[in-house]
N, C-alpha and C. Protein backbone atom coordinates (compact mmCIF):
# COMPACT_ATOMS: atom_id res chain seq x y z
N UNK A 1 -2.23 13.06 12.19
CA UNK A 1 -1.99 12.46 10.89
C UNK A 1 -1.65 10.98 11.09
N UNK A 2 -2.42 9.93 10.51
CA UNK A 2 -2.14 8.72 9.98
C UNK A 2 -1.03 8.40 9.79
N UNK A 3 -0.40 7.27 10.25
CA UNK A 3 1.23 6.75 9.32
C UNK A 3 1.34 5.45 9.25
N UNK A 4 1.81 5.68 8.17
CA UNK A 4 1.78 4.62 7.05
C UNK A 4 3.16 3.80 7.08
N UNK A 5 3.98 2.90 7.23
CA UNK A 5 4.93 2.35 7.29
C UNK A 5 5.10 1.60 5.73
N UNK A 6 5.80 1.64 5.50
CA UNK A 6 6.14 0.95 3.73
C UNK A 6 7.42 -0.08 4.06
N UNK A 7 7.16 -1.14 3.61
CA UNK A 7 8.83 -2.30 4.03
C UNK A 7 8.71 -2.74 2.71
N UNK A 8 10.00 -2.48 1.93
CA UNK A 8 9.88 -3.19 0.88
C UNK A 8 11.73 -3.21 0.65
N UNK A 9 12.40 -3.41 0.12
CA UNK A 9 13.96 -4.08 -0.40
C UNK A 9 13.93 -2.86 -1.42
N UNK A 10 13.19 -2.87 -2.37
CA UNK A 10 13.70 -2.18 -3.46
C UNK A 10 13.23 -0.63 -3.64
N UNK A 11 14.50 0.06 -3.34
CA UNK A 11 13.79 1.51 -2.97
C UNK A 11 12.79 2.27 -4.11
N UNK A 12 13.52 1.65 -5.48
CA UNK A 12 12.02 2.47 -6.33
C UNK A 12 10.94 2.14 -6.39
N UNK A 13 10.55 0.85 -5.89
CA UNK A 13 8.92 0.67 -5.26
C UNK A 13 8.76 1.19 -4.02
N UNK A 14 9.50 1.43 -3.44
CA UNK A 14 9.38 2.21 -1.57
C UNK A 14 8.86 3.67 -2.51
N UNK A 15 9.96 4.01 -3.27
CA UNK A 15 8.99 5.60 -3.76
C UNK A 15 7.99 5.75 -4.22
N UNK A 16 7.68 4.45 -5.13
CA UNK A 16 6.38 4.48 -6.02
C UNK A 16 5.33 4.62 -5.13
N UNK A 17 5.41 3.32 -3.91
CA UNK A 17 4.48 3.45 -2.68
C UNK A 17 4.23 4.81 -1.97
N UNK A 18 5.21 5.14 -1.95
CA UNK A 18 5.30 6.67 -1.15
C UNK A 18 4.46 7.57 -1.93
N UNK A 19 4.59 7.68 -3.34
CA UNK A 19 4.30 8.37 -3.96
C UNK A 19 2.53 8.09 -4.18
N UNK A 20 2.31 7.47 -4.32
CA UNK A 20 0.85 6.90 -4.63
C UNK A 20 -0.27 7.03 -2.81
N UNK A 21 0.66 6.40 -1.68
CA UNK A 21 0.53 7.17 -0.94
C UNK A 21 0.34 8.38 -0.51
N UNK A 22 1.03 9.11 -0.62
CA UNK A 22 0.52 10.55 -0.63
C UNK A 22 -0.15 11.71 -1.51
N UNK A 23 -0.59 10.51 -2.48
CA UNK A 23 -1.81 10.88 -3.78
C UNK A 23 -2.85 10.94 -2.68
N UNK A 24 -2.90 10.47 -1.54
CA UNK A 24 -4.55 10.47 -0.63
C UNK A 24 -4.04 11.95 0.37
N UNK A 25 -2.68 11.82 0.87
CA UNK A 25 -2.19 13.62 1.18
C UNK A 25 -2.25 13.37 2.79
N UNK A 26 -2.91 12.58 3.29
CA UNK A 26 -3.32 12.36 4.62
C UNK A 26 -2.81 11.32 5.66
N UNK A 27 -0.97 10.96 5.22
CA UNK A 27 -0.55 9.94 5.88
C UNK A 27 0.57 10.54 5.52
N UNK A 28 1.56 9.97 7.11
CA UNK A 28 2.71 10.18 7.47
C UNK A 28 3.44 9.15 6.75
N UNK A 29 4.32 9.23 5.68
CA UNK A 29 4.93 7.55 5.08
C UNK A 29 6.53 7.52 5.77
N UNK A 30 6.76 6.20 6.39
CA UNK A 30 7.75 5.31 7.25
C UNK A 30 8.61 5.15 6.54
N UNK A 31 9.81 4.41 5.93
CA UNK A 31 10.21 3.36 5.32
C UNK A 31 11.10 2.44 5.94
N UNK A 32 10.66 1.09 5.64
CA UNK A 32 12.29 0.27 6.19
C UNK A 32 12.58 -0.73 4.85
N UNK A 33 13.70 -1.25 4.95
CA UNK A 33 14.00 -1.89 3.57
C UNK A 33 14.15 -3.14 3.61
N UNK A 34 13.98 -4.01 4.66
CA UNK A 34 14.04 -5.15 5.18
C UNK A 34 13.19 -5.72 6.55
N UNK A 35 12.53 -6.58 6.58
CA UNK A 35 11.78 -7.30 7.86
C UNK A 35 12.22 -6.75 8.89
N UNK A 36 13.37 -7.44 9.20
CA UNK A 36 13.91 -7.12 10.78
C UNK A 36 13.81 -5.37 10.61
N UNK A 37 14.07 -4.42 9.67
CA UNK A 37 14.57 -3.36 9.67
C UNK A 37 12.42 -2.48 9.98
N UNK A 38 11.68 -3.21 9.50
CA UNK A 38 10.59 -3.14 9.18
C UNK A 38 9.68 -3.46 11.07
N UNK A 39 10.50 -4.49 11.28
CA UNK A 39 9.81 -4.88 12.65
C UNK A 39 10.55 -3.81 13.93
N UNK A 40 11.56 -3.25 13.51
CA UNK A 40 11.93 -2.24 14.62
C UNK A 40 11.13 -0.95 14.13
N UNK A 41 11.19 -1.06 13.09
CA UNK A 41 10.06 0.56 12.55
C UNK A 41 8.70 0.40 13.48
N UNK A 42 8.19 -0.98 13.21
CA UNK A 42 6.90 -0.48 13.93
C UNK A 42 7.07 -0.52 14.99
N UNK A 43 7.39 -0.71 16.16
CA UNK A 43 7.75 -0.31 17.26
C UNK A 43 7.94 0.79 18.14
N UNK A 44 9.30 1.13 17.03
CA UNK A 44 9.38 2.75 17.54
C UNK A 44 8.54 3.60 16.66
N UNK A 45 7.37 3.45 15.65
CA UNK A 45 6.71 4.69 15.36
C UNK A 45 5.39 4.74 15.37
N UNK A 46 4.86 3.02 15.58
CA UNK A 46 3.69 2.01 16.26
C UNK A 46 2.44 3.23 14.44
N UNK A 47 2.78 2.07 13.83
CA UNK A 47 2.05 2.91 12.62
C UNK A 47 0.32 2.43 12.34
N UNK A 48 -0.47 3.28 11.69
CA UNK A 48 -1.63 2.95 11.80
C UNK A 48 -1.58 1.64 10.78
N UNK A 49 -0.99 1.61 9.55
CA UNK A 49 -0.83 0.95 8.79
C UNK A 49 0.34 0.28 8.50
N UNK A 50 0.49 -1.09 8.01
CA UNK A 50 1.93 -1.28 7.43
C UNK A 50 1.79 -1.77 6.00
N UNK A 51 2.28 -1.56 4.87
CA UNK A 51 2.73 -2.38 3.62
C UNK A 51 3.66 -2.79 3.53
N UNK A 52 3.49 -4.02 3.26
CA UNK A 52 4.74 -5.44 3.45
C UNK A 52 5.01 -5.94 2.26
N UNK A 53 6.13 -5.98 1.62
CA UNK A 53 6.45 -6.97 0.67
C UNK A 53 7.03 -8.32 1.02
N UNK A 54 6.67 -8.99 0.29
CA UNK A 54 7.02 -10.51 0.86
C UNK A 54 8.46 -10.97 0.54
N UNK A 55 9.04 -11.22 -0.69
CA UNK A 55 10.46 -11.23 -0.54
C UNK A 55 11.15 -10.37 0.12
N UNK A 56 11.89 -10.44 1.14
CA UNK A 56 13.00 -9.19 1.58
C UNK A 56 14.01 -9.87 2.08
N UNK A 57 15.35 -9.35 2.16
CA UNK A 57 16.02 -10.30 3.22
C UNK A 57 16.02 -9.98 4.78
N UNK A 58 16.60 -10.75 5.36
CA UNK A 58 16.95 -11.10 6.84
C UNK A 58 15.15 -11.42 6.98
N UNK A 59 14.17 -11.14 7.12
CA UNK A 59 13.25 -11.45 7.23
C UNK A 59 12.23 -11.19 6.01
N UNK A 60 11.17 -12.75 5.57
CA UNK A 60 10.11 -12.08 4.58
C UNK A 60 9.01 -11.53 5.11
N UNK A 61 8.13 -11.34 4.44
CA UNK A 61 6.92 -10.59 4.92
C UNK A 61 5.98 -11.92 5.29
N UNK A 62 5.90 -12.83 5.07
CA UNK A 62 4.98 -13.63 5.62
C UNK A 62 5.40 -13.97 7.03
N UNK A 63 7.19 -14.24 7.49
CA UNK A 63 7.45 -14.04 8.49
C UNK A 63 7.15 -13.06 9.74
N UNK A 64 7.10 -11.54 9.08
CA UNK A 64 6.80 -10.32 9.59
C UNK A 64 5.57 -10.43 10.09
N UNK A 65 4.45 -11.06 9.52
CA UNK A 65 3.23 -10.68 9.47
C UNK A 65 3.00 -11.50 11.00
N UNK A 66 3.57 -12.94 10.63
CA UNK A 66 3.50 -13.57 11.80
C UNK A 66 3.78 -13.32 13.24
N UNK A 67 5.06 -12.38 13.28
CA UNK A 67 5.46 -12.04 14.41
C UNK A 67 4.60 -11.37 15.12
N UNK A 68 4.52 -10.05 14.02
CA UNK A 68 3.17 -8.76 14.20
C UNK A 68 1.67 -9.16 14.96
N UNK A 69 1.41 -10.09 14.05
CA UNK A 69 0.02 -10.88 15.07
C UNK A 69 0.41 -11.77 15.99
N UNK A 70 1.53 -12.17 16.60
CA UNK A 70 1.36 -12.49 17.85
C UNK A 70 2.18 -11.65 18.67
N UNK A 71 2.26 -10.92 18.38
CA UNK A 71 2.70 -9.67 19.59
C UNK A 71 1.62 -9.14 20.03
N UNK A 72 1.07 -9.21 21.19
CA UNK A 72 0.01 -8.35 21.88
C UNK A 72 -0.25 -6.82 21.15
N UNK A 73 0.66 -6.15 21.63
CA UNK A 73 1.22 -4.71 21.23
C UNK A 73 0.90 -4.59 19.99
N UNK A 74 1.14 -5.33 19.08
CA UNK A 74 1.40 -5.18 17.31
C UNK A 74 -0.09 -6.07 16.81
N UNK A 75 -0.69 -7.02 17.47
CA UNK A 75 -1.82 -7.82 17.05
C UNK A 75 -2.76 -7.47 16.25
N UNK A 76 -3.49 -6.09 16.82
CA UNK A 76 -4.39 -5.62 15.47
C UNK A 76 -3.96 -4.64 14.83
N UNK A 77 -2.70 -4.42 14.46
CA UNK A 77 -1.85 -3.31 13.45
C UNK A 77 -2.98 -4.24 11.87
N UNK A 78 -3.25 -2.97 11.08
CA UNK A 78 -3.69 -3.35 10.04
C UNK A 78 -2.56 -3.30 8.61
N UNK A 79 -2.51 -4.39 8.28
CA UNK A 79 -1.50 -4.92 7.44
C UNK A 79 -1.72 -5.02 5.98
N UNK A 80 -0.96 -4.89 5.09
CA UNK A 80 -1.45 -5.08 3.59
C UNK A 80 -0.33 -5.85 2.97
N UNK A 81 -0.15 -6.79 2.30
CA UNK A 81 1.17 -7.54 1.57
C UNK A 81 0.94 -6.95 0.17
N UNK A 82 1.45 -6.12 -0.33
CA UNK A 82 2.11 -5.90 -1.93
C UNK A 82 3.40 -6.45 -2.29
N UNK A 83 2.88 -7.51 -3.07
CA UNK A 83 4.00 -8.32 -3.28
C UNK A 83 3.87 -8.41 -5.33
N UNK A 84 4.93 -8.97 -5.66
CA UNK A 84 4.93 -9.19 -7.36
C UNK A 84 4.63 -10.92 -7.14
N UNK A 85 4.31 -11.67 -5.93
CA UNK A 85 4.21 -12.79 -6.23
C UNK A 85 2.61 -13.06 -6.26
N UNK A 86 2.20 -13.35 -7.50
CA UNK A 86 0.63 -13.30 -8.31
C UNK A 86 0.15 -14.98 -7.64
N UNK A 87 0.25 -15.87 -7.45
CA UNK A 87 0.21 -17.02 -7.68
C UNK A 87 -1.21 -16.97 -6.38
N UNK A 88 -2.38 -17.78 -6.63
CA UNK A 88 -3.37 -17.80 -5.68
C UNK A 88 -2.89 -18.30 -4.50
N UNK A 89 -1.43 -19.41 -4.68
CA UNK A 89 -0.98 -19.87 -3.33
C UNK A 89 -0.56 -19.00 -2.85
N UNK A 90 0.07 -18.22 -3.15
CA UNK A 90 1.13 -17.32 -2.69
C UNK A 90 0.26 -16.52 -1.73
N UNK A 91 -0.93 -15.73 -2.41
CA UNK A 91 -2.09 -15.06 -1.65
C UNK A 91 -2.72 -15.59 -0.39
N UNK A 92 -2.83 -17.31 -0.82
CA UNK A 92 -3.40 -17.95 0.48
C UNK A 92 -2.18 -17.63 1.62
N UNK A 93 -1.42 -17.86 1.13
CA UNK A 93 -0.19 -17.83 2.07
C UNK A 93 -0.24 -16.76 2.80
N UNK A 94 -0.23 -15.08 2.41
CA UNK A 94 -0.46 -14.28 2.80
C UNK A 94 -1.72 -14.45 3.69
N UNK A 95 -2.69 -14.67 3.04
CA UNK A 95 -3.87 -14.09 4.25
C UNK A 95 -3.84 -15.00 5.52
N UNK A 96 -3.41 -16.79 4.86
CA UNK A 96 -3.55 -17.06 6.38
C UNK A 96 -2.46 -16.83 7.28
N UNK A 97 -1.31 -16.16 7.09
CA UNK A 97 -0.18 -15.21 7.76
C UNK A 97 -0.82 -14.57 8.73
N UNK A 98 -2.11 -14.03 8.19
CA UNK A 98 -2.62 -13.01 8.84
C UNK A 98 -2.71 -11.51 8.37
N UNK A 99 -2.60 -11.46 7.29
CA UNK A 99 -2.83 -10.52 6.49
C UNK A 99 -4.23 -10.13 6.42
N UNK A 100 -4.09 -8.15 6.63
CA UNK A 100 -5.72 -7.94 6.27
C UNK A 100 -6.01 -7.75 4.29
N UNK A 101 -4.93 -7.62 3.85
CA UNK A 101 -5.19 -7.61 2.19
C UNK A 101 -3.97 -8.13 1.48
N UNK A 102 -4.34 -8.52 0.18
CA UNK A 102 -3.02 -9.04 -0.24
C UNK A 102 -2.92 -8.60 -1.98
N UNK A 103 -2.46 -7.60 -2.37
CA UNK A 103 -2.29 -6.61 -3.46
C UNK A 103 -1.04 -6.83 -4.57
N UNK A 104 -1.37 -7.52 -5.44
CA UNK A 104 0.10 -7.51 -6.59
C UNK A 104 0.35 -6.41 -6.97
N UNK A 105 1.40 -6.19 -7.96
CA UNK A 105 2.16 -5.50 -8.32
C UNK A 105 2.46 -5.77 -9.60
N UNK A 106 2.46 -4.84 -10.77
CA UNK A 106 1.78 -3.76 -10.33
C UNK A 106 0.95 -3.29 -9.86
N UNK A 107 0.95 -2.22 -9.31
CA UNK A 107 -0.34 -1.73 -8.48
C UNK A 107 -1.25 -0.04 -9.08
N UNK A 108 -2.49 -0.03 -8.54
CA UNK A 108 -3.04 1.10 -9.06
C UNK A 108 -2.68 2.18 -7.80
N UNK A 109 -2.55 3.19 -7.90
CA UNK A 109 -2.83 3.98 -6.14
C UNK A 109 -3.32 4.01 -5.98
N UNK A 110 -5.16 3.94 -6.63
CA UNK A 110 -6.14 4.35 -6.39
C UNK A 110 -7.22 2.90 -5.52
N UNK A 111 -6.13 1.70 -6.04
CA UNK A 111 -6.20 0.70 -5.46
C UNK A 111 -5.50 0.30 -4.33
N UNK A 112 -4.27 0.73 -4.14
CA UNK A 112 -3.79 0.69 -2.42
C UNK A 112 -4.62 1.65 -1.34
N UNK A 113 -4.44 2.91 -1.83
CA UNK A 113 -5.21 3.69 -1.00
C UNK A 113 -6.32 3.28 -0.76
N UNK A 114 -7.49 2.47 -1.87
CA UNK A 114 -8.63 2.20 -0.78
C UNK A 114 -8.36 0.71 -0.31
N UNK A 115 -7.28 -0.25 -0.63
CA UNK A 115 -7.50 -1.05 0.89
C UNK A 115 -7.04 -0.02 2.01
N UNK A 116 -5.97 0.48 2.04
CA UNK A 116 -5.15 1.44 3.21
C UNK A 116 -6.69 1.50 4.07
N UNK A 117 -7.41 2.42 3.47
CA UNK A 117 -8.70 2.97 3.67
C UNK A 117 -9.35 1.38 4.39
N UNK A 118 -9.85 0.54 3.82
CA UNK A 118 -10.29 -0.49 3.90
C UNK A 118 -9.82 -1.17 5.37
N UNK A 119 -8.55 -1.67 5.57
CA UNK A 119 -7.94 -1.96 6.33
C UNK A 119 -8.07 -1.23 7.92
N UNK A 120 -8.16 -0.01 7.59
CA UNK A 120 -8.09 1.29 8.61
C UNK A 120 -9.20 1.35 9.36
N UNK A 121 -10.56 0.49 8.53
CA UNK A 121 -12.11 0.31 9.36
C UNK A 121 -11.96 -0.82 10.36
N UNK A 122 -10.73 -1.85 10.11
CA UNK A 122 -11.58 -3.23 10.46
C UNK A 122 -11.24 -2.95 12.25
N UNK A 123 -12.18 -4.08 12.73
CA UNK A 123 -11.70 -4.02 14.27
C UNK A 123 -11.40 -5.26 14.60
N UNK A 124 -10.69 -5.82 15.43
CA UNK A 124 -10.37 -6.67 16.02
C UNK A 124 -11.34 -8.06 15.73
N UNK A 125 -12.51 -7.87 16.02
CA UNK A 125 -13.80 -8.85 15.65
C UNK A 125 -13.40 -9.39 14.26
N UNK A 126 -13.53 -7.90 13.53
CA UNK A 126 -13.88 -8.22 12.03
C UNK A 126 -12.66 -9.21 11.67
N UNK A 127 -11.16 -8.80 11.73
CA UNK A 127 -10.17 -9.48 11.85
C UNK A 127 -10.19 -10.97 12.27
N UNK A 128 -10.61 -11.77 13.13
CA UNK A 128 -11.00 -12.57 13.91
C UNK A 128 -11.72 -13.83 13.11
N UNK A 129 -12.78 -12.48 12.78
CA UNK A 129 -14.05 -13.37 11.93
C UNK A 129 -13.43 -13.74 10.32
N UNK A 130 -12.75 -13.03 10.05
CA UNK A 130 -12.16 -13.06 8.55
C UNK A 130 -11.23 -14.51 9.03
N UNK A 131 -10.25 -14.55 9.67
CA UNK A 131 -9.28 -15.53 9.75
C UNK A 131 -10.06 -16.64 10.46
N UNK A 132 -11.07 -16.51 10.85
CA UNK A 132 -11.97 -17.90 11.17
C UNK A 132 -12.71 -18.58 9.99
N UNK A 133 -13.05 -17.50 8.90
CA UNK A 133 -13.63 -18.04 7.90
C UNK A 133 -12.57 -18.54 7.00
N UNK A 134 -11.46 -18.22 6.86
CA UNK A 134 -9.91 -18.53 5.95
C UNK A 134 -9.93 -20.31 6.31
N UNK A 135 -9.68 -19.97 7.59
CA UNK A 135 -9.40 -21.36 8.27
C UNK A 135 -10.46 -22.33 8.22
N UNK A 136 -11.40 -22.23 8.17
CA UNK A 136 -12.62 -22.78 7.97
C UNK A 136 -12.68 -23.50 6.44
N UNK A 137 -12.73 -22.22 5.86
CA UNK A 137 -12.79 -23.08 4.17
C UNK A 137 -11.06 -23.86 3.79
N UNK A 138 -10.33 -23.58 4.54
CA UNK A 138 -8.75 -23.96 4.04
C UNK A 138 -9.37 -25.34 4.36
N UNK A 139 -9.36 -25.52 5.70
CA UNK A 139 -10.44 -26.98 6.39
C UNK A 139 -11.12 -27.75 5.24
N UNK A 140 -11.98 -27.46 5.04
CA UNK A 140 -13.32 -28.19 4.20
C UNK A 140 -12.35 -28.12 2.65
N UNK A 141 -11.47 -27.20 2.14
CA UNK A 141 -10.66 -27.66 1.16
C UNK A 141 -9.96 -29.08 0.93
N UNK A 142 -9.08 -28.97 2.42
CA UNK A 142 -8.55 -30.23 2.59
C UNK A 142 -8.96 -31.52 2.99
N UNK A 143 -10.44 -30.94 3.28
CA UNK A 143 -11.22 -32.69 3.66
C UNK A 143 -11.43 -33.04 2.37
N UNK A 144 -11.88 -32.06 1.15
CA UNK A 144 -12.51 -32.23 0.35
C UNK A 144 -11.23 -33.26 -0.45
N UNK A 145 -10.28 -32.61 -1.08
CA UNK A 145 -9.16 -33.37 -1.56
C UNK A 145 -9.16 -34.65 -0.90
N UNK A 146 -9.28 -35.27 0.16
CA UNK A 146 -8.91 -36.49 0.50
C UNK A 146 -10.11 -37.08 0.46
N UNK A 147 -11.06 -36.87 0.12
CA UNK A 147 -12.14 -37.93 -0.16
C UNK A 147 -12.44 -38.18 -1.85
């Protein structure tokens, strides 16, 4: 069985997640309630998946994400940010973190479960190639503004 790690602060979205989660029936669900509390979870339970919320304390999720991809060990863990922060920056922020999806809130289950799903295909390459193309157009964004 699959497992699913959930980090979020506020436990009735940790249930909602949980709950919508196991609307698919086929994943083990984690929880931690904070970053740091979130970055020892994956460690000791090394999960196929993680969902990250971005505000938390002692550590946010854009922090988390960062650590996660440069840890050898943790590098291609497939990641999802569900966050309530909507803003397109906010999203850029996320993906170039290193995020494989980045999901507001509210959320559908039928819409987490298939990134979960989504996320769960990519390989290392695909990962790679996605954050080469991020970086690429972030690039040609910012040339573009200064001319």
């Amino acid at each position: 069985m699959k497992k699913v790690l959930v980090i979020d602060d506020n436990p009735t979205i940790v249930e909602l997640i949980k709950y919508a989660v196991n609307l698919q029936g086929s994943y083990e669900v984690i929880v931690a309630y904070d970053g740091v509390q979130g970055l020892e979870q994956v460690y000791a339970h090394h999960p196929d998946c993680v969902i990250i919320d971005v505000k938390m304390p002692r550590m946010d999720g854009y922090q988390l994400v960062r650590c996660l991809r440069g840890d050898a060990r943790t590098a291609d863990t497939p990641m999802i940010i569900l966050s309530a922060m909507t803003r397109e920056e906010d999203q850029l922020t996320g993906l170039l973190s290193g995020v494989d999806e980045y999901l507001t809130k509210p959320f559908k289950p039928s819409a987490l479960n298939a990134a979960i799903e989504r996320v769960l295909r990519l390989t290392p390459a695909d990962r790679q190639r996605r954050m080469d193309e991020l970086m690429r157009s972030q690039s040609e964004q910012q040339q573009q503004q200064q001319r």
